[in-house]
C-alpha atoms as a PDB file:
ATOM      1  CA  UNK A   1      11.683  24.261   3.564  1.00  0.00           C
ATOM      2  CA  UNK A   2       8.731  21.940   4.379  1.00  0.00           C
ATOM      3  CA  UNK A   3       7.200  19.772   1.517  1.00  0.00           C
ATOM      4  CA  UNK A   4       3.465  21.179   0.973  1.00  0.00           C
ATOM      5  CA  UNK A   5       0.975  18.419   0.504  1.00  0.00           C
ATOM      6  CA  UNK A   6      -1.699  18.965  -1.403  1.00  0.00           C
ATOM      7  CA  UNK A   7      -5.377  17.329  -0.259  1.00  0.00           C
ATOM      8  CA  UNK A   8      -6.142  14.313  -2.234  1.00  0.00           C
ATOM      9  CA  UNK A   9      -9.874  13.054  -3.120  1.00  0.00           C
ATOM     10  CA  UNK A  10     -10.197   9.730  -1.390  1.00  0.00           C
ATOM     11  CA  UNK A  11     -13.375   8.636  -2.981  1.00  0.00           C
ATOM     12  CA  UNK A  12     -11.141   8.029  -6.335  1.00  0.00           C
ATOM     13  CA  UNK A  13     -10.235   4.451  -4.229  1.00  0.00           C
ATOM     14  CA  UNK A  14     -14.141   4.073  -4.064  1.00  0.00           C
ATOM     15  CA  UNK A  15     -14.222   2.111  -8.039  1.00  0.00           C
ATOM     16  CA  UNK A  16     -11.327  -0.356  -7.368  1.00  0.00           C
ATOM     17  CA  UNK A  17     -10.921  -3.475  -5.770  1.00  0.00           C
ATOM     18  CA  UNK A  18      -7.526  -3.712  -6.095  1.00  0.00           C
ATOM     19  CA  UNK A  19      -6.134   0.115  -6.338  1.00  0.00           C
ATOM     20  CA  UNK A  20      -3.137   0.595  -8.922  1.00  0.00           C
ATOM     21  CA  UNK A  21      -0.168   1.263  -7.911  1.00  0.00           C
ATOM     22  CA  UNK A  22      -0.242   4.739  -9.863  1.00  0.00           C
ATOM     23  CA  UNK A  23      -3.339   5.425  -7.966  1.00  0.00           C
ATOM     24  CA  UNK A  24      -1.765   4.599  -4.471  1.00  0.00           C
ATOM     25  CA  UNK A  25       1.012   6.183  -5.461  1.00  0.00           C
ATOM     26  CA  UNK A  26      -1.109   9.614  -6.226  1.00  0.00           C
ATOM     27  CA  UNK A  27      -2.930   9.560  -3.533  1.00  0.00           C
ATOM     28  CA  UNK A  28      -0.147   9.200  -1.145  1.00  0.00           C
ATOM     29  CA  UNK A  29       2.402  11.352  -2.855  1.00  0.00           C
ATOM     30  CA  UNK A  30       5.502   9.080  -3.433  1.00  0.00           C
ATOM     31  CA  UNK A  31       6.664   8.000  -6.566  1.00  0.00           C
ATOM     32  CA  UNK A  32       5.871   4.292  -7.812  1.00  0.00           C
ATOM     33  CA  UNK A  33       9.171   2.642  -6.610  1.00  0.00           C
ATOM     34  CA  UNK A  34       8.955   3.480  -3.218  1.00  0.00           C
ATOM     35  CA  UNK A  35       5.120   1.988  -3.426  1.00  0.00           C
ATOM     36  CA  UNK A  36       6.555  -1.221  -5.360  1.00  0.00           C
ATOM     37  CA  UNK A  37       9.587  -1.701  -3.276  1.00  0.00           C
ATOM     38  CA  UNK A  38       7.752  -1.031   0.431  1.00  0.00           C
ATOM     39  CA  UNK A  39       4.834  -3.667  -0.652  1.00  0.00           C
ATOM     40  CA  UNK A  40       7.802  -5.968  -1.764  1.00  0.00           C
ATOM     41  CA  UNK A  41       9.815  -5.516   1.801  1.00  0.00           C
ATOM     42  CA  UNK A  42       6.756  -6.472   3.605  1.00  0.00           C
ATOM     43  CA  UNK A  43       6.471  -3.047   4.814  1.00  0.00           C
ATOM     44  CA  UNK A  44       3.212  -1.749   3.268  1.00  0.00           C
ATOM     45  CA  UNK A  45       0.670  -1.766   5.814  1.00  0.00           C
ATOM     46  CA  UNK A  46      -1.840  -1.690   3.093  1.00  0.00           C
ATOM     47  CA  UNK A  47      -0.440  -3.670   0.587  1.00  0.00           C
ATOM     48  CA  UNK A  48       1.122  -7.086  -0.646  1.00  0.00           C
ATOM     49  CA  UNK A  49       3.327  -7.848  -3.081  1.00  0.00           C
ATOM     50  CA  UNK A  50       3.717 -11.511  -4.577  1.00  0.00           C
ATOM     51  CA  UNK A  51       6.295 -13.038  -6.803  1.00  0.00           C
ATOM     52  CA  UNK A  52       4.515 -15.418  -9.203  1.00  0.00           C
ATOM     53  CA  UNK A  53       6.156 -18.668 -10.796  1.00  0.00           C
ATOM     54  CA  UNK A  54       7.478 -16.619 -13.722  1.00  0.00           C
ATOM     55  CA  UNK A  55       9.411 -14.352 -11.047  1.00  0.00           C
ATOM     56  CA  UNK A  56       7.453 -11.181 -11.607  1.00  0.00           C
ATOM     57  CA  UNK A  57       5.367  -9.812  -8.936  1.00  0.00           C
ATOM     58  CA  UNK A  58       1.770  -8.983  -8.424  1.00  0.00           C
ATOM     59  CA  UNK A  59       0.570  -6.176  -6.164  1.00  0.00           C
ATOM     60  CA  UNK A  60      -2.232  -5.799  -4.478  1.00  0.00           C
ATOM     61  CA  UNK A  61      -3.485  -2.405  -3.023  1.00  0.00           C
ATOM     62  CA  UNK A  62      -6.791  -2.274  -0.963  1.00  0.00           C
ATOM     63  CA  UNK A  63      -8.843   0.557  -1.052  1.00  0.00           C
ATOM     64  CA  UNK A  64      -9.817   0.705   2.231  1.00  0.00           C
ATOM     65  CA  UNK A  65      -6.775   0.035   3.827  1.00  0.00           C
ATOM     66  CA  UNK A  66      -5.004   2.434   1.683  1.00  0.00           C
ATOM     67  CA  UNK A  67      -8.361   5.353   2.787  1.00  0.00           C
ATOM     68  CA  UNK A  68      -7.493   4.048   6.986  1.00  0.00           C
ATOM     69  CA  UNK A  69      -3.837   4.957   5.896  1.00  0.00           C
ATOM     70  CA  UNK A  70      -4.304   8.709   4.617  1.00  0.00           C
ATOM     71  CA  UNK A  71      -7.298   9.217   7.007  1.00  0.00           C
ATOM     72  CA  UNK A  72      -5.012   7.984  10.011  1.00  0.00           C
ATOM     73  CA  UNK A  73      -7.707   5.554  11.434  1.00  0.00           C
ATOM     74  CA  UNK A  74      -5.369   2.190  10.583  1.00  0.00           C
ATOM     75  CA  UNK A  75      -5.338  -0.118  13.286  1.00  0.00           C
ATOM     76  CA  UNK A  76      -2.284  -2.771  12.904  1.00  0.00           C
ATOM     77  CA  UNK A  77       0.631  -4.123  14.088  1.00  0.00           C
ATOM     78  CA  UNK A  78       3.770  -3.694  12.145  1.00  0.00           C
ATOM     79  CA  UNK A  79       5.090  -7.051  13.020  1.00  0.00           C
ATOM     80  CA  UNK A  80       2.009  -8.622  11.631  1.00  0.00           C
ATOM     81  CA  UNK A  81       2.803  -7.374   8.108  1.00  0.00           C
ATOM     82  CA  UNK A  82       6.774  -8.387   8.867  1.00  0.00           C
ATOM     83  CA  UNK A  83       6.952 -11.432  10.834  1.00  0.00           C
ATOM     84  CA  UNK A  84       6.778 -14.908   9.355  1.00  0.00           C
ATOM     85  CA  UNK A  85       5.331 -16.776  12.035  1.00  0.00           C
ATOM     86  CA  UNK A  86       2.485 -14.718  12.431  1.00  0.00           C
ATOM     87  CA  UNK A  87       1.161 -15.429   8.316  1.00  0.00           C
ATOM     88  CA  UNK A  88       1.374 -18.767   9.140  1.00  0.00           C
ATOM     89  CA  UNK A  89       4.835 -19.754   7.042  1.00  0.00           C
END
């Protein structure tokens, strides 16, 4: 049996600038971890994940890369988010 989606509100992303990860996670229907870990793998396409000095991570979420995502209008290159030489490292 199919998994039924249900249709989420997009203009909750409208008062962040940096969406939560509960809120991405909501809005996309996956559970926390799997937003965490893909932003950690470099394999968010709209989201980053950081490890600071103290070896905990930040996360960043943009809203309206997140809203391209669900509406289906994102325009990127995987390797972009996964390739080293193309951030610059």
């Amino acid at each position: 049996m199919q998994k039924k989606y249900e249709k989420i509100d997009l203009s909750i992303l409208d008062k962040y600038s940096n969406v939560p990860v509960a809120v991405a996670a909501k809005v996309t229907q996956k559970n926390e971890v799997f937003i965490r870990q893909t932003m950690k793998d470099g394999r968010c396409p709209f989201g980053i994940a950081t490890k600071t000095a103290d070896k905990s991570w930040d996360f960043h979420i943009s809203p309206g890369m997140l809203r391209a995502y669900m509406n289906g209008t994102m325009c990127i290159q995987f390797n972009q988010l996964t390739d080293p030489s193309y951030m610059g490292y």
